[in-house]
C-alpha atoms as a PDB file:
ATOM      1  CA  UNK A   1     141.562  78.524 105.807  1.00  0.00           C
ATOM      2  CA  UNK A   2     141.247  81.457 103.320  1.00  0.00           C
ATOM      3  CA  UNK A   3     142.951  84.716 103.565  1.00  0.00           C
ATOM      4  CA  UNK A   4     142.801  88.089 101.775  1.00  0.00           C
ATOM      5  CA  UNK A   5     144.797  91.048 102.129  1.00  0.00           C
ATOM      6  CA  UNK A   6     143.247  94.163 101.263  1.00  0.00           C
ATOM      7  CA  UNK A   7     145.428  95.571  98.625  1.00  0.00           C
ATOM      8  CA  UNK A   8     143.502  99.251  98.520  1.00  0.00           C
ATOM      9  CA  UNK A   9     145.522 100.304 101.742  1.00  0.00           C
ATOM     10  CA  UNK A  10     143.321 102.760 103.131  1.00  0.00           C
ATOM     11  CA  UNK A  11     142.560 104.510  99.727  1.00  0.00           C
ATOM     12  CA  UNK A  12     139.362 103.708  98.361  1.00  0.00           C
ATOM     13  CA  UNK A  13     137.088 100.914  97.935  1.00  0.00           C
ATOM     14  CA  UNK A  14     138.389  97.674  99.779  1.00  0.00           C
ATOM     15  CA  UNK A  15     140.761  95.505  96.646  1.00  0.00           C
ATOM     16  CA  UNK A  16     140.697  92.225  98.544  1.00  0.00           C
ATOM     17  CA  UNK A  17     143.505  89.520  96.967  1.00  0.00           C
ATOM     18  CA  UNK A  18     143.153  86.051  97.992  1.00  0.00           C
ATOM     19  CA  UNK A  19     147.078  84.982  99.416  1.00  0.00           C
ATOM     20  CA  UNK A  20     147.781  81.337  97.928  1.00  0.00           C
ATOM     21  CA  UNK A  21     149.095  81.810  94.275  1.00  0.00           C
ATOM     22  CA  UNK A  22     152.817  79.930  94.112  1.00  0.00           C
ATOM     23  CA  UNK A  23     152.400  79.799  97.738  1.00  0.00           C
ATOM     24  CA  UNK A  24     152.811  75.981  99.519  1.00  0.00           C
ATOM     25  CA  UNK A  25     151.780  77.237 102.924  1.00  0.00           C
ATOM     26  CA  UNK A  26     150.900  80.468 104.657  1.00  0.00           C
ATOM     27  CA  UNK A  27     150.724  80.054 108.498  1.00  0.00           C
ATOM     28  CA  UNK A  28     151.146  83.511 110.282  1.00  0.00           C
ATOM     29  CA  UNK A  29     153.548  82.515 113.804  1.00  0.00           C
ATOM     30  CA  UNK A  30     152.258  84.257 116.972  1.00  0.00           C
ATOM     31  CA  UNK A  31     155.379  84.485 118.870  1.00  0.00           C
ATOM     32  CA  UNK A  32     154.456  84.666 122.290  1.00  0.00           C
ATOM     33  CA  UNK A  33     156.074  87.349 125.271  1.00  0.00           C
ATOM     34  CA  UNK A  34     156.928  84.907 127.813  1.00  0.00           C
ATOM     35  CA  UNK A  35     158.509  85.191 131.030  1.00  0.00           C
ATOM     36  CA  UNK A  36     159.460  82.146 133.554  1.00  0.00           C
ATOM     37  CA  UNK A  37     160.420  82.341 137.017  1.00  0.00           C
ATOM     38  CA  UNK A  38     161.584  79.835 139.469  1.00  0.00           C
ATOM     39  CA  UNK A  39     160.892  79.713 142.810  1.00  0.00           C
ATOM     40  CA  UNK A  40     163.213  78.475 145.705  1.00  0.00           C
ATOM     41  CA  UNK A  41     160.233  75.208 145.942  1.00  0.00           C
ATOM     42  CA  UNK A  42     161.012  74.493 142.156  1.00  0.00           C
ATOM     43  CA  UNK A  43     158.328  75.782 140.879  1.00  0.00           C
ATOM     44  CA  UNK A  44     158.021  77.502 137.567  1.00  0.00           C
ATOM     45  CA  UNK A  45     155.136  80.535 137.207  1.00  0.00           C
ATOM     46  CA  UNK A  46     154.992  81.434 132.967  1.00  0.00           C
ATOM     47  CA  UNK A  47     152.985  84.647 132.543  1.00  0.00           C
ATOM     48  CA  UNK A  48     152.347  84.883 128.599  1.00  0.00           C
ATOM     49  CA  UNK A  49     151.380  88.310 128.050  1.00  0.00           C
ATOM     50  CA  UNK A  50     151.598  89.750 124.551  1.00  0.00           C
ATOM     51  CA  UNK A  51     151.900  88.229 120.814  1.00  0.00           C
ATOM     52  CA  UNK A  52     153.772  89.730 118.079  1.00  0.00           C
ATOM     53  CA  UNK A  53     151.762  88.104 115.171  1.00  0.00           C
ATOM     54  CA  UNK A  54     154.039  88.053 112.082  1.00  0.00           C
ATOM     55  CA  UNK A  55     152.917  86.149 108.825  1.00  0.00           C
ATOM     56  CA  UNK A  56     155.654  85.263 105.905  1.00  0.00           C
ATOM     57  CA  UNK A  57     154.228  85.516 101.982  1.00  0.00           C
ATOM     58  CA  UNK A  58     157.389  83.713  99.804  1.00  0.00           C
ATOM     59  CA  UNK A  59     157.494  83.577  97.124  1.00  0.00           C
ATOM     60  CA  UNK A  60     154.736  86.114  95.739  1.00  0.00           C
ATOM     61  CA  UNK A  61     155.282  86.430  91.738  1.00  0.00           C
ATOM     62  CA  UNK A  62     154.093  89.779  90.462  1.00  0.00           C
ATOM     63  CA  UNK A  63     151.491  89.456  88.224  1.00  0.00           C
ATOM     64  CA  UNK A  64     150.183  91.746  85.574  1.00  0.00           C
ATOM     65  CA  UNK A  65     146.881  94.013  86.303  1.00  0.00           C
ATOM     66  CA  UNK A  66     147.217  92.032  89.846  1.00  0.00           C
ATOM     67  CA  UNK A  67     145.889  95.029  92.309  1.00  0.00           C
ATOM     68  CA  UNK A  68     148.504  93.978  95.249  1.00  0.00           C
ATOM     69  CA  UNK A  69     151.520  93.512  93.113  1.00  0.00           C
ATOM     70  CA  UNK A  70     150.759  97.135  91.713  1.00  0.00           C
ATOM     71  CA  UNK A  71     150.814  98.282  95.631  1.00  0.00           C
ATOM     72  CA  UNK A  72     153.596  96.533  96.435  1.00  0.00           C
ATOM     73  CA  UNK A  73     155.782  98.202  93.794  1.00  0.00           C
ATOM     74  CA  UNK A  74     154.569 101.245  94.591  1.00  0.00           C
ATOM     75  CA  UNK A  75     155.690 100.554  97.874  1.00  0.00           C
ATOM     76  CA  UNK A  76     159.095  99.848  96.262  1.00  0.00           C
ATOM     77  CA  UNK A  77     159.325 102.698  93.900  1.00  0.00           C
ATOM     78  CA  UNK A  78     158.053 105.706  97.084  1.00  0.00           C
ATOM     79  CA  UNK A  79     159.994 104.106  99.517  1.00  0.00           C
ATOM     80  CA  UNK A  80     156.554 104.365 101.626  1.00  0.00           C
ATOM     81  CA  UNK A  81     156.646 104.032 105.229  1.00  0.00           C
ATOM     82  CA  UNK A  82     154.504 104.148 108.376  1.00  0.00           C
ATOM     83  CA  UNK A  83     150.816 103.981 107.847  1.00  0.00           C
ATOM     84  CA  UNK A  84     151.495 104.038 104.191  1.00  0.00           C
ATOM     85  CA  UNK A  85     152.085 100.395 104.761  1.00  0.00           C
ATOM     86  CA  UNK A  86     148.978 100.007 106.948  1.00  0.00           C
ATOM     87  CA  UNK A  87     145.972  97.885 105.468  1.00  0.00           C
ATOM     88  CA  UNK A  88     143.701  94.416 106.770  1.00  0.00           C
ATOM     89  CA  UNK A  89     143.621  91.313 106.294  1.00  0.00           C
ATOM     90  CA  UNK A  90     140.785  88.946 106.253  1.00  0.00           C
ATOM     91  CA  UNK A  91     141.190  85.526 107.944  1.00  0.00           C
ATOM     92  CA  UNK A  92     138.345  83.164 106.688  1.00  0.00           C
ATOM     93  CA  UNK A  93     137.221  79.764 108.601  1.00  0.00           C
ATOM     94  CA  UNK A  94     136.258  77.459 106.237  1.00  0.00           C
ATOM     95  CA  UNK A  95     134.386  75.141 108.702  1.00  0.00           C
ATOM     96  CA  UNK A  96     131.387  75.518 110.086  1.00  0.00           C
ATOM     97  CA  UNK A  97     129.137  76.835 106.823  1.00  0.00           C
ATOM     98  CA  UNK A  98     125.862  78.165 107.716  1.00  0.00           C
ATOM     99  CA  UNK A  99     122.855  77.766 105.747  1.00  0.00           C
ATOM    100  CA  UNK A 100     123.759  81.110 103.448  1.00  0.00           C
ATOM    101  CA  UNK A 101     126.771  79.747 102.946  1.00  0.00           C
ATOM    102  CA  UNK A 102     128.773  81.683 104.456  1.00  0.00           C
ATOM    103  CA  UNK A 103     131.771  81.163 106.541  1.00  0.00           C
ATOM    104  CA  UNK A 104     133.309  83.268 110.039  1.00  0.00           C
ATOM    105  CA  UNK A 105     135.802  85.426 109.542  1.00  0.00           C
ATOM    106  CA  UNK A 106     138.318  87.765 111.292  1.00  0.00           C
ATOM    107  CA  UNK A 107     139.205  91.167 109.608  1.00  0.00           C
ATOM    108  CA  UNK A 108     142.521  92.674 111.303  1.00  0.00           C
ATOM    109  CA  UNK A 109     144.835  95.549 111.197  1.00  0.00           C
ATOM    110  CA  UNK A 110     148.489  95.195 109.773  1.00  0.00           C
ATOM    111  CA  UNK A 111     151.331  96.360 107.929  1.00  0.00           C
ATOM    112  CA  UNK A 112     152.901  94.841 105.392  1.00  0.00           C
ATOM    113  CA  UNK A 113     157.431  94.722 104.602  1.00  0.00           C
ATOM    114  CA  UNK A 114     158.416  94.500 101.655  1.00  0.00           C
ATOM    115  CA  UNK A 115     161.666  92.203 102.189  1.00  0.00           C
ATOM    116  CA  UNK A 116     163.055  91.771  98.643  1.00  0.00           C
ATOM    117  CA  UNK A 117     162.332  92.438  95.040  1.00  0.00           C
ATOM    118  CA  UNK A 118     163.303  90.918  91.714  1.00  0.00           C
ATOM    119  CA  UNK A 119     163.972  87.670  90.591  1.00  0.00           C
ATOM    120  CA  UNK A 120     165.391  84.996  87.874  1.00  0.00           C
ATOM    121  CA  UNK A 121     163.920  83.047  85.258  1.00  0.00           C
ATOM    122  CA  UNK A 122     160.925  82.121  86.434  1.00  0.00           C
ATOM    123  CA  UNK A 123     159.298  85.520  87.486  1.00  0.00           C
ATOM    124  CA  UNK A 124     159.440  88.967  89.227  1.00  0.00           C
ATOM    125  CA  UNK A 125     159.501  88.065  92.841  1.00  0.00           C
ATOM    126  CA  UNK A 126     158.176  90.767  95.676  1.00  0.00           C
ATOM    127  CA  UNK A 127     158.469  88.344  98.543  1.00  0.00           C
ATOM    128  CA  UNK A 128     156.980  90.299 101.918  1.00  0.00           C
ATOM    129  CA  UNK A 129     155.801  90.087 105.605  1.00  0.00           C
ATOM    130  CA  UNK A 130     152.529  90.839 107.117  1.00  0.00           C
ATOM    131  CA  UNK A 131     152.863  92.456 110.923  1.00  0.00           C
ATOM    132  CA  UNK A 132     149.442  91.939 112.743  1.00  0.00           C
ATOM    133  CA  UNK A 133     148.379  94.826 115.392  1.00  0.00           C
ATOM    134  CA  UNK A 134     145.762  92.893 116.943  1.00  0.00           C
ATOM    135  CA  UNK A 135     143.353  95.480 115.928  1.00  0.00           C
ATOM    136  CA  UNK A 136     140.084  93.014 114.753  1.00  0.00           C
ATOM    137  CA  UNK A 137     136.925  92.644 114.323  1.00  0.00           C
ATOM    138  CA  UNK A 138     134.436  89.770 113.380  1.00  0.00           C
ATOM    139  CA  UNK A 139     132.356  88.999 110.494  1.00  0.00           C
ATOM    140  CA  UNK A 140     131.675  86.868 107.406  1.00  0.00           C
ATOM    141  CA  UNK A 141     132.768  85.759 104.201  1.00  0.00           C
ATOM    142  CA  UNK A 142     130.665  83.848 101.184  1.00  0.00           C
ATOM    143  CA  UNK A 143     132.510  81.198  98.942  1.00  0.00           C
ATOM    144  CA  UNK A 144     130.920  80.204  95.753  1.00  0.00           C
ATOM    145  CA  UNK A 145     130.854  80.010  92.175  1.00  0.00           C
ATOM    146  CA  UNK A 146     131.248  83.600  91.304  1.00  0.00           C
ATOM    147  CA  UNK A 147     134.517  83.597  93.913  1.00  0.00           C
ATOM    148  CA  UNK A 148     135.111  84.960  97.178  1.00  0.00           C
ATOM    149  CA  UNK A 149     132.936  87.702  98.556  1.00  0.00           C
ATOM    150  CA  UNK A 150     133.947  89.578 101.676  1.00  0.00           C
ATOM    151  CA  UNK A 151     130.921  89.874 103.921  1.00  0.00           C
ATOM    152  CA  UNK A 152     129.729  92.269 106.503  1.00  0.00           C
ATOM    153  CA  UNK A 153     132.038  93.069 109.804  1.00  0.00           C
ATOM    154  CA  UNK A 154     130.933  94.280 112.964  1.00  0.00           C
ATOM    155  CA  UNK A 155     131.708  98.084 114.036  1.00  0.00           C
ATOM    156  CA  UNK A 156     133.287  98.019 117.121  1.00  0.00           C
ATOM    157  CA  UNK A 157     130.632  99.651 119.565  1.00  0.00           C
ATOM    158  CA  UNK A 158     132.000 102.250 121.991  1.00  0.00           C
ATOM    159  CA  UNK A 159     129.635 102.267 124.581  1.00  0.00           C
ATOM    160  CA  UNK A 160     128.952 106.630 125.325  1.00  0.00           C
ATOM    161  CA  UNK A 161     131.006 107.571 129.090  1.00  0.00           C
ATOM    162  CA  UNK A 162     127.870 107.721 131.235  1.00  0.00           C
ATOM    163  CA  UNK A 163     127.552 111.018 133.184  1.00  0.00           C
ATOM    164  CA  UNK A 164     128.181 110.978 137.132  1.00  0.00           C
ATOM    165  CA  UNK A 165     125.389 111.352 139.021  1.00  0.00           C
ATOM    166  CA  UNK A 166     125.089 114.733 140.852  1.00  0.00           C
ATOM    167  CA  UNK A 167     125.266 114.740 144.271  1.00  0.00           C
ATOM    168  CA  UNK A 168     123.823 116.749 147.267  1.00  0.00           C
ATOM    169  CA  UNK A 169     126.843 118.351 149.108  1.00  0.00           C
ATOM    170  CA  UNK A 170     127.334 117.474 152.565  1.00  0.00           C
ATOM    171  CA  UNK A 171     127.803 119.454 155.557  1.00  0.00           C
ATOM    172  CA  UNK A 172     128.174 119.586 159.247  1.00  0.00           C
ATOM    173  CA  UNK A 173     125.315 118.299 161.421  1.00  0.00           C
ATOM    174  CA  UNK A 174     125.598 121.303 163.542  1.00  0.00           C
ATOM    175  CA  UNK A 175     124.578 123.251 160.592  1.00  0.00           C
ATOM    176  CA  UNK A 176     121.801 121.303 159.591  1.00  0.00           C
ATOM    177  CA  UNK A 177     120.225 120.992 163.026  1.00  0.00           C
ATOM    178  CA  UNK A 178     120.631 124.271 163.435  1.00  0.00           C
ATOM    179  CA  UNK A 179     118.555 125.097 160.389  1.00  0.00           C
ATOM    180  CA  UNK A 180     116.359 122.519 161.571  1.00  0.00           C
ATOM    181  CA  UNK A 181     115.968 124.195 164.956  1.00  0.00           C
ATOM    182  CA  UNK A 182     114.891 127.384 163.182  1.00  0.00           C
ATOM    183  CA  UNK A 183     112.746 126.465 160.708  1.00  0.00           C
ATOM    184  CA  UNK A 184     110.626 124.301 163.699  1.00  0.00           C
ATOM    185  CA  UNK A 185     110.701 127.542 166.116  1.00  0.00           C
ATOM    186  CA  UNK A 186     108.996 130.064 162.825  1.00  0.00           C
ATOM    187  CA  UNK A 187     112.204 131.951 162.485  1.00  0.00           C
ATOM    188  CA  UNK A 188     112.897 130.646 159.068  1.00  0.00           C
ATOM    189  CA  UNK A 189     110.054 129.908 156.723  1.00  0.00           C
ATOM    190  CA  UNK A 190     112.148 128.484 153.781  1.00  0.00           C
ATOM    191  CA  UNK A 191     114.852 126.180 155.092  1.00  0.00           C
ATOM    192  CA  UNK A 192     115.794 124.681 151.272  1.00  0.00           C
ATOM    193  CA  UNK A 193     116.468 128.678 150.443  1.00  0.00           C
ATOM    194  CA  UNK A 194     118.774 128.788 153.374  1.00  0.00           C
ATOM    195  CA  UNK A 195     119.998 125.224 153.204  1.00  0.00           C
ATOM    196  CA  UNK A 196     121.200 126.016 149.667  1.00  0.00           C
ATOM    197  CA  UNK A 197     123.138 129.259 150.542  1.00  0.00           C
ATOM    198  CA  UNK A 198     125.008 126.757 152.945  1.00  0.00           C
ATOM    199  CA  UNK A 199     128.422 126.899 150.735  1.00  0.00           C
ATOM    200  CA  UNK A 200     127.553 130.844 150.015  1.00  0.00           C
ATOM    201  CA  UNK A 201     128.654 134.025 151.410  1.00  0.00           C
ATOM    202  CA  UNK A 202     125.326 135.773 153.464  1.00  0.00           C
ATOM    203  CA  UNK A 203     125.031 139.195 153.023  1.00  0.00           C
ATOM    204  CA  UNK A 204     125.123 141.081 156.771  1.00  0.00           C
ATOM    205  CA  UNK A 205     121.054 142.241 155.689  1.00  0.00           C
ATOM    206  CA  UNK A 206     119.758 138.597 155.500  1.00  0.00           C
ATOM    207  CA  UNK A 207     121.801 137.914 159.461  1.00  0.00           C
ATOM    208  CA  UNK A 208     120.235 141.061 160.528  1.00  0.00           C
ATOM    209  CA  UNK A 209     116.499 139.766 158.872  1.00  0.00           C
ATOM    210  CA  UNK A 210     117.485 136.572 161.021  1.00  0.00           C
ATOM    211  CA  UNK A 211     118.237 137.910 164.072  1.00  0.00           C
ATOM    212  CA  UNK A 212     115.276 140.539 164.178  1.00  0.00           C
ATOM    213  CA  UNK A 213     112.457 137.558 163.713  1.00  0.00           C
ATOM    214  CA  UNK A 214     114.841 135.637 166.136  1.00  0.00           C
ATOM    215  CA  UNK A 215     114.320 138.496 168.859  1.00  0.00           C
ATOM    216  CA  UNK A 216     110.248 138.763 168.030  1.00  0.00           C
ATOM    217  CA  UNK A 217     110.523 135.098 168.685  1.00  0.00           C
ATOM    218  CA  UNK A 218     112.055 135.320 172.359  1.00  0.00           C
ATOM    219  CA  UNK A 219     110.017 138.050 173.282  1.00  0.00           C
ATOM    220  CA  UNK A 220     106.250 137.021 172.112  1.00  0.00           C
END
């Protein structure tokens, strides 16, 4: 397993730095949430429902012209904090190479603490965590002579909020039969004109229109 933390932070084109230099293992711990309850039978119910993903790089030796060590004491020097500390980190699978080659990949969100600086005889030492959000996406990386080359990564689709559908208001029966009732008998001659003004005020001309034809109705 490969992985490269993008030393650009945010600013710029992507600076990806391979972890592994003076480094015997890098193995980022998940530490699980987990509760455990015990019921009166003796049974125990473990709901695991969260990960705080933390990964340890010690020792890192600073290294001249080296694009992360040149972040990380700037990250020293500015005291920089919140999403000044906020960059990615590509996880590469090195199984399963495809006929490119190419290998899968995870790119994801994280911060990075600075825990100590300096050092003895052998070197400048910047030793520091990396604090995963869980913020990822998949993709690809390519190993080969040249080096490694970070590969496309998918864009998180947002699918658009679909518009409700519109509906036809509803109302009493009595109203509708009784527009029904009219329409059939010749008194009204455009029930969807009426049937719309349903939820809307009448003016006292259009009752006394109504109740004329009405009248010429009863008495023909």
């Amino acid at each position: 397993m490969a992985h490269f933390l993008n030393a650009a932070f945010g600013s710029g084109t992507a600076s990806y730095c391979r972890l592994g230099n003076d480094l015997e293992e890098y193995s980022p711990e998940l530490s699980a949430n987990v509760e455990k309850k015990n019921n009166i039978l003796g049974q125990t119910s473990v709901t695991i429902d969260s990960y705080q993903k933390q990964g340890e790089v010690a020792p890192y030796y600073a290294e001249k012209n080296d694009p992360l060590f040149e972040k990380l004491q700037e990250i020293i020097d500015g005291d920089l904090v919140l999403d000044d500390l906020k960059t990615d980190i590509v996880e590469g699978k090195l199984w399963g190479e495809t006929a490119d080659p190419t290998y899968p990949a995870v790119r994801e969100e994280c911060y990075i603490e600075v825990v100590s600086y300096g050092g003895d005889t052998t070197g400048y030492q910047i030793p520091f965590n990396v604090h995963y959000t869980g913020v990822k996406v998949k993709g690809k990386f390519e190993a080969n002579d040249r080096g490694n080359q970070i590969m496309a990564f998918e864009v998180p689709q947002t699918s658009a909020p679909s518009e409700p559908e519109e509906q036809e208001p509803e109302f009493p029966a009595y109203q509708l039969e009784g527009l029904e009732t009219l329409t059939e008998a010749g008194v009204i001659n455009s029930p969807e004109f009426w049937r719309q003004k349903f939820s809307e005020q009448v003016t006292g001309g259009e009752v006394f229109g109504i109740l004329g034809k009405l009248f010429t109705k009863a008495t023909e």
